[in-house]
Structure formats: C-alpha cells, structure tokens
N, C-alpha and C. Protein backbone atom coordinates (compact mmCIF):
# COMPACT_ATOMS: atom_id res chain seq x y z
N UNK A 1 3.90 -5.73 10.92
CA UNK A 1 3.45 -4.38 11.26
C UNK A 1 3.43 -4.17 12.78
N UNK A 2 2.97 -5.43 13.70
CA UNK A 2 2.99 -5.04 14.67
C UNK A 2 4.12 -4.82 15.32
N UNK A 3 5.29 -5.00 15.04
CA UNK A 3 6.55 -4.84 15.40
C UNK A 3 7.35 -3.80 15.26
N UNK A 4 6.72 -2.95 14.18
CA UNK A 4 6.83 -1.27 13.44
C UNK A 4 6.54 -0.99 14.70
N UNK A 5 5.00 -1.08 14.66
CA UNK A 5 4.22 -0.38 15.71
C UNK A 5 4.66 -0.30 17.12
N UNK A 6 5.15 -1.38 17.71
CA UNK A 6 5.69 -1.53 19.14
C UNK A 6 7.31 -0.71 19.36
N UNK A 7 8.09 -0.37 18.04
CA UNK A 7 9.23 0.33 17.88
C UNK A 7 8.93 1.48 17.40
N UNK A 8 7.69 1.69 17.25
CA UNK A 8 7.24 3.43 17.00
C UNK A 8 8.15 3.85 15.56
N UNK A 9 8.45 3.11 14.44
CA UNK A 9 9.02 2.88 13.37
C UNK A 9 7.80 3.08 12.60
N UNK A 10 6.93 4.28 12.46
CA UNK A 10 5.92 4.30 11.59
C UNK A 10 6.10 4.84 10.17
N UNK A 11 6.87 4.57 9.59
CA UNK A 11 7.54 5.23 8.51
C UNK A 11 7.22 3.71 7.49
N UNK A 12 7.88 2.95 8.43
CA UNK A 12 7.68 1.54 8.08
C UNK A 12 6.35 0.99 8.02
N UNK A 13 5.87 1.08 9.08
CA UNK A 13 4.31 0.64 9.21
C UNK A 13 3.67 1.15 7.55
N UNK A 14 3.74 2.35 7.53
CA UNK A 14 2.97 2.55 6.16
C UNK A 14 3.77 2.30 5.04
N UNK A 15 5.16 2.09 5.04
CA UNK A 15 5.68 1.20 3.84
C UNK A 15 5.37 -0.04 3.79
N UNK A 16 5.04 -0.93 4.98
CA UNK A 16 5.08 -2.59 4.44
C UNK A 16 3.33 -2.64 4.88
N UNK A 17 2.49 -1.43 4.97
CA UNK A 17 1.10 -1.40 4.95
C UNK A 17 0.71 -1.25 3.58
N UNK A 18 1.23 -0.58 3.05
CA UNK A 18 1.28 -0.46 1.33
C UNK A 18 1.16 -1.44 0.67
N UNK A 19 2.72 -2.21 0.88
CA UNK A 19 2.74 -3.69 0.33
C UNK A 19 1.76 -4.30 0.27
N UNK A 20 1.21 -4.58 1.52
CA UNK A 20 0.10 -5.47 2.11
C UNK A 20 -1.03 -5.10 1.03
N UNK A 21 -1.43 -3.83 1.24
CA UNK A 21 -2.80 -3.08 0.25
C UNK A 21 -2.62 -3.82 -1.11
N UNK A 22 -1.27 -3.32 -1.76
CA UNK A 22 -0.97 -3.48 -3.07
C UNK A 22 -1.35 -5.07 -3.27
N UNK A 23 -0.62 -5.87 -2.66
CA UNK A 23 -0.58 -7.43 -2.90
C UNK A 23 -1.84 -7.99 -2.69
N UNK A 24 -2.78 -7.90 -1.78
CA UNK A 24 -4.01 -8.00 -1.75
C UNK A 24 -4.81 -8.10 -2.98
N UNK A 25 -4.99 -6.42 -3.46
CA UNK A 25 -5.85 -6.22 -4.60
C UNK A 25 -5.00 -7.08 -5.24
N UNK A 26 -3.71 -7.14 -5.65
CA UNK A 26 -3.70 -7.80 -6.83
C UNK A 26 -3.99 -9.52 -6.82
N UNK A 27 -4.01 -10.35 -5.21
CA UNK A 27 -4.06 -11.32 -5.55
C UNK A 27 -6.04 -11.40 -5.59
N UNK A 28 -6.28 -10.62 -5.42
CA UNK A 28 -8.50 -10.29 -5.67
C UNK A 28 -7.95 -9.96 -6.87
N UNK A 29 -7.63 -9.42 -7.60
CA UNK A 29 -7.91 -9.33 -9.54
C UNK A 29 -7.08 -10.88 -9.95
N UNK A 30 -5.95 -11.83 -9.52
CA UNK A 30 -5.54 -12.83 -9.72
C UNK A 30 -7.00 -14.25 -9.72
N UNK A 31 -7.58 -14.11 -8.34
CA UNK A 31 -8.85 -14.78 -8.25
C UNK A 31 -9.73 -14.36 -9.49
N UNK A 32 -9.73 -13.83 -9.66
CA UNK A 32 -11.12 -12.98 -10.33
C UNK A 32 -10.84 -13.31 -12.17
N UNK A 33 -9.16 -14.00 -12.22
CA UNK A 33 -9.42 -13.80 -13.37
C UNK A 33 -8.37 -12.79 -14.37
N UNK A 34 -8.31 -11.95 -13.57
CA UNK A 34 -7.61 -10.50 -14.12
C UNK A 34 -5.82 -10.86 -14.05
N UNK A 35 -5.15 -10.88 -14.77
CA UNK A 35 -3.73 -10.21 -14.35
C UNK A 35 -3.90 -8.96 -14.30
N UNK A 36 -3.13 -8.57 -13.02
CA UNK A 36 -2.77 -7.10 -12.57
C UNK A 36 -1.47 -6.56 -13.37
N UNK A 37 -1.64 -5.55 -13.35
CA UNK A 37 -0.49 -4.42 -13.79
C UNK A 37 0.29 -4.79 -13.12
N UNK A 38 1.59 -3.71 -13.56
CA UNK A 38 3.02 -3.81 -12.99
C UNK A 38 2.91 -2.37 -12.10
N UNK A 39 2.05 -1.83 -12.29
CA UNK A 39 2.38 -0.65 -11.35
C UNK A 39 1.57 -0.69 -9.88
N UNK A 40 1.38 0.23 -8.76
CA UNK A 40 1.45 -0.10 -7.47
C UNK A 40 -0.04 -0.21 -7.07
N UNK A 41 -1.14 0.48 -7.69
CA UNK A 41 -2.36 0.73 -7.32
C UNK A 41 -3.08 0.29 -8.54
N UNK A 42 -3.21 -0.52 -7.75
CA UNK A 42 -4.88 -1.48 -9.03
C UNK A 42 -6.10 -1.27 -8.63
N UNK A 43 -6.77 -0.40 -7.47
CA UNK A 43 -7.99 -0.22 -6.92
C UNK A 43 -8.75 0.04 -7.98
N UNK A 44 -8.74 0.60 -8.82
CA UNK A 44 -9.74 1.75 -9.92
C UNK A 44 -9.75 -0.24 -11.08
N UNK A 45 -9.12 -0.99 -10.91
CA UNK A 45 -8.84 -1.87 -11.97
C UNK A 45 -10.48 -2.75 -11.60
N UNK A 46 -9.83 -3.15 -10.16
CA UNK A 46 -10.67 -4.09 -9.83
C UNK A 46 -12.50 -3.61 -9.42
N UNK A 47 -12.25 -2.17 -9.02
CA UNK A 47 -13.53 -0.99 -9.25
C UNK A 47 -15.00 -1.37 -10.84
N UNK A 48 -13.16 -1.48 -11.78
CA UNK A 48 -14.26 -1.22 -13.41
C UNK A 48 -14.48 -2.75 -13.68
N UNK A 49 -14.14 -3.46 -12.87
CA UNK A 49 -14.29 -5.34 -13.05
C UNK A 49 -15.32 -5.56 -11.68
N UNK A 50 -16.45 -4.80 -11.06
CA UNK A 50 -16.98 -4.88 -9.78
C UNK A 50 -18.36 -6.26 -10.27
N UNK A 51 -17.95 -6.32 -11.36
CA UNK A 51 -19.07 -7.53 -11.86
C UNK A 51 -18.42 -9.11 -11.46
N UNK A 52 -17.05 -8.69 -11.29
CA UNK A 52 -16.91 -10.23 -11.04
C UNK A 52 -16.64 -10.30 -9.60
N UNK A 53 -16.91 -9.46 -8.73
CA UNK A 53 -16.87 -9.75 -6.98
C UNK A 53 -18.21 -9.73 -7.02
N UNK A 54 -18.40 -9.79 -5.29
CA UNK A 54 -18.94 -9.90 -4.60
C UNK A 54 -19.90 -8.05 -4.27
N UNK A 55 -21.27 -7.83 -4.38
CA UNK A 55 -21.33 -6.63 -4.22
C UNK A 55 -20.84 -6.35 -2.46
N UNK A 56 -21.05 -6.56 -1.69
CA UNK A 56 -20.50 -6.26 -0.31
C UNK A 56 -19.01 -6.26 -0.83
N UNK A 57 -18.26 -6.43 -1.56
CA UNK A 57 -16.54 -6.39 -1.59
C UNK A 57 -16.61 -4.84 -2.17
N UNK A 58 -17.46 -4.60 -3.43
CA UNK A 58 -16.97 -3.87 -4.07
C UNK A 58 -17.89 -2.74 -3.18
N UNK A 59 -18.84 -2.70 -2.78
CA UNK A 59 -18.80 -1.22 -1.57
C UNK A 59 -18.24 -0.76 -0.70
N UNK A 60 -17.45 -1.77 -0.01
CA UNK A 60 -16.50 -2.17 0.83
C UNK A 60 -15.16 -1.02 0.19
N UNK A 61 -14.83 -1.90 -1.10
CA UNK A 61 -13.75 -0.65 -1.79
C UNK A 61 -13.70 0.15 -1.99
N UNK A 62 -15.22 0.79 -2.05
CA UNK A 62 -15.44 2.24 -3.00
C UNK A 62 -15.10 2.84 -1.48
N UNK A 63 -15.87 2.52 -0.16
CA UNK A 63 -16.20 3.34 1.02
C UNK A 63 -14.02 3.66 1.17
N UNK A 64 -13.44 2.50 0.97
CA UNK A 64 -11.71 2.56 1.11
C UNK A 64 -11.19 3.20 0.17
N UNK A 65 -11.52 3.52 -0.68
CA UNK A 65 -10.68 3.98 -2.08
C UNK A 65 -9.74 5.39 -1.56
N UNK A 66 -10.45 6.15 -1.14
CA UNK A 66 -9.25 7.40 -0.69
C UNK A 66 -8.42 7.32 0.21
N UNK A 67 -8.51 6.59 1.60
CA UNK A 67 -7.86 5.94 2.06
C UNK A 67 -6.49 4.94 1.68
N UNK A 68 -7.21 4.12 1.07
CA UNK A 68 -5.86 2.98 -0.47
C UNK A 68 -5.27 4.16 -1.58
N UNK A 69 -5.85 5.28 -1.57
CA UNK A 69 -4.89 6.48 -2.76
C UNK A 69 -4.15 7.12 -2.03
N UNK A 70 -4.32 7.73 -0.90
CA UNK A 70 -3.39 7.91 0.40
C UNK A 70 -2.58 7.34 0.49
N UNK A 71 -2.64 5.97 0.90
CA UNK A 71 -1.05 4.86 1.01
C UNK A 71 -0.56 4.63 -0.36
N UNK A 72 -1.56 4.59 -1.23
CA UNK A 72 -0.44 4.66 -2.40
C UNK A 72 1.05 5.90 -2.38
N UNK A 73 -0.28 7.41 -2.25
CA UNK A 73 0.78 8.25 -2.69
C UNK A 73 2.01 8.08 -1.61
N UNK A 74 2.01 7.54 -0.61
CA UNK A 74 2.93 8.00 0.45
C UNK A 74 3.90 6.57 0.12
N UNK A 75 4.21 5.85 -0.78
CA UNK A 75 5.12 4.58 -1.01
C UNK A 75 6.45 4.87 -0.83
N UNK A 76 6.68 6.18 -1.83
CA UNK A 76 8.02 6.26 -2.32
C UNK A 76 8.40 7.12 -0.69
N UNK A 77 7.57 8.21 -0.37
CA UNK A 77 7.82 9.18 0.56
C UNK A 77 8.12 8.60 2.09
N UNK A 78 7.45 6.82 2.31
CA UNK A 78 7.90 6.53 3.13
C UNK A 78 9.27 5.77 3.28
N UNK A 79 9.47 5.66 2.38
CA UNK A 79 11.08 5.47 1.66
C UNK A 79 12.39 6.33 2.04
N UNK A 80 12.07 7.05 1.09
CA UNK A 80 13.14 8.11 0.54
C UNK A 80 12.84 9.64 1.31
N UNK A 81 11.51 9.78 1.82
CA UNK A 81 11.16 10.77 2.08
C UNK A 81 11.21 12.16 1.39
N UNK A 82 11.23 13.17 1.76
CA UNK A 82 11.67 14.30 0.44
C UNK A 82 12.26 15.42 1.26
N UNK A 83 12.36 16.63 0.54
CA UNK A 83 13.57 17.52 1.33
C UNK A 83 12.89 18.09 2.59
N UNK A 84 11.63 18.01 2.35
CA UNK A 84 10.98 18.93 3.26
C UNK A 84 10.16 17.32 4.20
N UNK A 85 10.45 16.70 3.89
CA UNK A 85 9.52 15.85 4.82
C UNK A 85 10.18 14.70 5.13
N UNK A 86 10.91 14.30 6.53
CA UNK A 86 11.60 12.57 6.84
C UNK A 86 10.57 12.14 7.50
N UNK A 87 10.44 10.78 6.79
CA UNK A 87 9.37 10.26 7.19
C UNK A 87 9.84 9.86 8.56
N UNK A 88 11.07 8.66 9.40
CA UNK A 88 11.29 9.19 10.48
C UNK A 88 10.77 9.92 11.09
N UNK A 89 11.17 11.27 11.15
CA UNK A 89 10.24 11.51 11.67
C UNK A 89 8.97 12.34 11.77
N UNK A 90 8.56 12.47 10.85
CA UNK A 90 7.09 13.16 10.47
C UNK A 90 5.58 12.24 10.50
N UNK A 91 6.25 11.35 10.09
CA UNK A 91 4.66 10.37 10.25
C UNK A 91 4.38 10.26 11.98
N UNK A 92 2.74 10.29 11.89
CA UNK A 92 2.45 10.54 13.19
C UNK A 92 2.49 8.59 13.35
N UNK A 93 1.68 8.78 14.91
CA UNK A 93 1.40 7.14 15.19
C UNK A 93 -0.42 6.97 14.51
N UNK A 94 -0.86 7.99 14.44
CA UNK A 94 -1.92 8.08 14.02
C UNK A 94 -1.77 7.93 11.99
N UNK A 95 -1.01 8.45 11.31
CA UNK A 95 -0.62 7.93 10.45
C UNK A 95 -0.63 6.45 10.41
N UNK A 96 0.35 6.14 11.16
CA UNK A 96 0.99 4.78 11.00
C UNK A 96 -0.22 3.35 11.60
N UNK A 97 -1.75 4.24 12.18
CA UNK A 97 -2.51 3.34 12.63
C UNK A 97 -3.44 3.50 11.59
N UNK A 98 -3.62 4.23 11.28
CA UNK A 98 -4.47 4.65 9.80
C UNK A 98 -4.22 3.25 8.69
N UNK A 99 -2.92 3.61 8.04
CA UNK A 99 -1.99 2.65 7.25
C UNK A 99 -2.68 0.92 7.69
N UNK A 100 -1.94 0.66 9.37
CA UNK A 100 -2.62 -0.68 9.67
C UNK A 100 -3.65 -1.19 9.41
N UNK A 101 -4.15 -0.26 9.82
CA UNK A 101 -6.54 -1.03 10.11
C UNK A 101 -6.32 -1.25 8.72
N UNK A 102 -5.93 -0.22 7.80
CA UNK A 102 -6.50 -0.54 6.24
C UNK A 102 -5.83 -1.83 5.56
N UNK A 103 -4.67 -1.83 6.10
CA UNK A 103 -3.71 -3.55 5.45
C UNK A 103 -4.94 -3.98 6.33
N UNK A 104 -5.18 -4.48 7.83
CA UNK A 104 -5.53 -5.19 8.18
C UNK A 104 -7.08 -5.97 7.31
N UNK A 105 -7.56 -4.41 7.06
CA UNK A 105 -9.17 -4.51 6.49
C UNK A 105 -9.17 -5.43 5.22
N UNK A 106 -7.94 -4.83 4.53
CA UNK A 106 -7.73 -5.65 2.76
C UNK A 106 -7.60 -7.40 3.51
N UNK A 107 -7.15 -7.45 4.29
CA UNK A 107 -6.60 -8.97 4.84
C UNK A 107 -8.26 -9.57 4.96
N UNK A 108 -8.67 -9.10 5.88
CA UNK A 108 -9.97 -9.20 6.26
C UNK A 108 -11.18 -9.95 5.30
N UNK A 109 -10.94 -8.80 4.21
CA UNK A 109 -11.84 -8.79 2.90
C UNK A 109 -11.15 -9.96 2.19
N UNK A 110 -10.01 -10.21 1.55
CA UNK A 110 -9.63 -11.35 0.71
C UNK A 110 -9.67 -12.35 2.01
N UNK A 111 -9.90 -12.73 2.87
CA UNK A 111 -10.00 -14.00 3.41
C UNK A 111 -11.85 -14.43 3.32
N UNK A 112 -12.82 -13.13 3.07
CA UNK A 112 -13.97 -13.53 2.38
C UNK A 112 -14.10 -14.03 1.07
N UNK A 113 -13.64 -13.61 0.29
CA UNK A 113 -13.15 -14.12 -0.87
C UNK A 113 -12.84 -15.58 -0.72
N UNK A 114 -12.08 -16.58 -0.25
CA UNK A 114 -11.83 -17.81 0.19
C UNK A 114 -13.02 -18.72 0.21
C-alpha cells in the first residue's frame, strides 16, 4: 500500500486495502473456528459469532463496520470502475487514506488475536 500511496495510484490503494480487510476477517473467523464464505465481506459473520472473540475486538468491529461496507462496495469499482466513475481518476488521496488506516487497523486487531 505504501507504494500505491507514494505513486498517488489510489485506485489501487483501496483495491489491495480491500484484500487486506477481506483476508483478515476471514483469517479471525479461521481462528475462531468458523470457515468463511466464498464471498467478499464476512463482517456481519464474525458480528453474529461475537461470543467467540474477544469483547474489545468485537466493539472494535461494530465502531468499523460502515467503514469495512464502504471498501467492500468499492471492490469491483476500483477495478473496472463504471461509466460515470474512473477510479484513476476519481478516488481522492483522502479516499485512498481512509481505505489504508482501515487495512492497517484490521492488521493491528488480528495481531491481538495472536
């Protein structure tokens, strides 16, 4: 990410910030026990399983949850973009710092987990 960031490539930043989000939760529902879905956003999964974390994790998620539904919706759009929107160039840097802190935060949180 930081290499997005230093090439002002924020299109990217919130595509491989996504990743980061996505892979996270799923390796916290992997710990926990859970196989994860095949689809991109497991937040609401590991939400209705808040009995088997940690309570500081799972307030932690609830306070992130719109934030993590945000980078969800924007996966494909930082991709492919759409007719009316290139991500190129439409995502701000403020976007693309948004995206970071929150990979960074999920990083943060599963290394408590450990």
């Amino acid at each position: 990410l930081d290499l997005f960031m230093k090439e002002k490539d924020y299109a990217d930043v919130i595509r491989e910030a996504q990743e980061i989000v996505e892979l996270v939760q799923k390796a916290m529902l992997i710990r926990s026990g859970i196989t994860p879905p095949k689809w991109h956003d497991v937040i609401d999964i590991i939400l209705e399983n808040s009995h088997r974390f940690p309570e500081d994790l799972i307030k932690t998620l609830r306070e992130l949850r719109a934030l993590t539904k945000w980078l969800r919706s924007q996966r494909e759009i930082a991709f492919y973009g759409q007719p009316d929107f290139i991500p190129t160039e439409d995502y701000t840097e403020e976007d693309a710092r948004e995206a970071y802190q929150l990979a960074s935060r999920y990083i943060q949180l599963y290394h408590k987990l450990l």
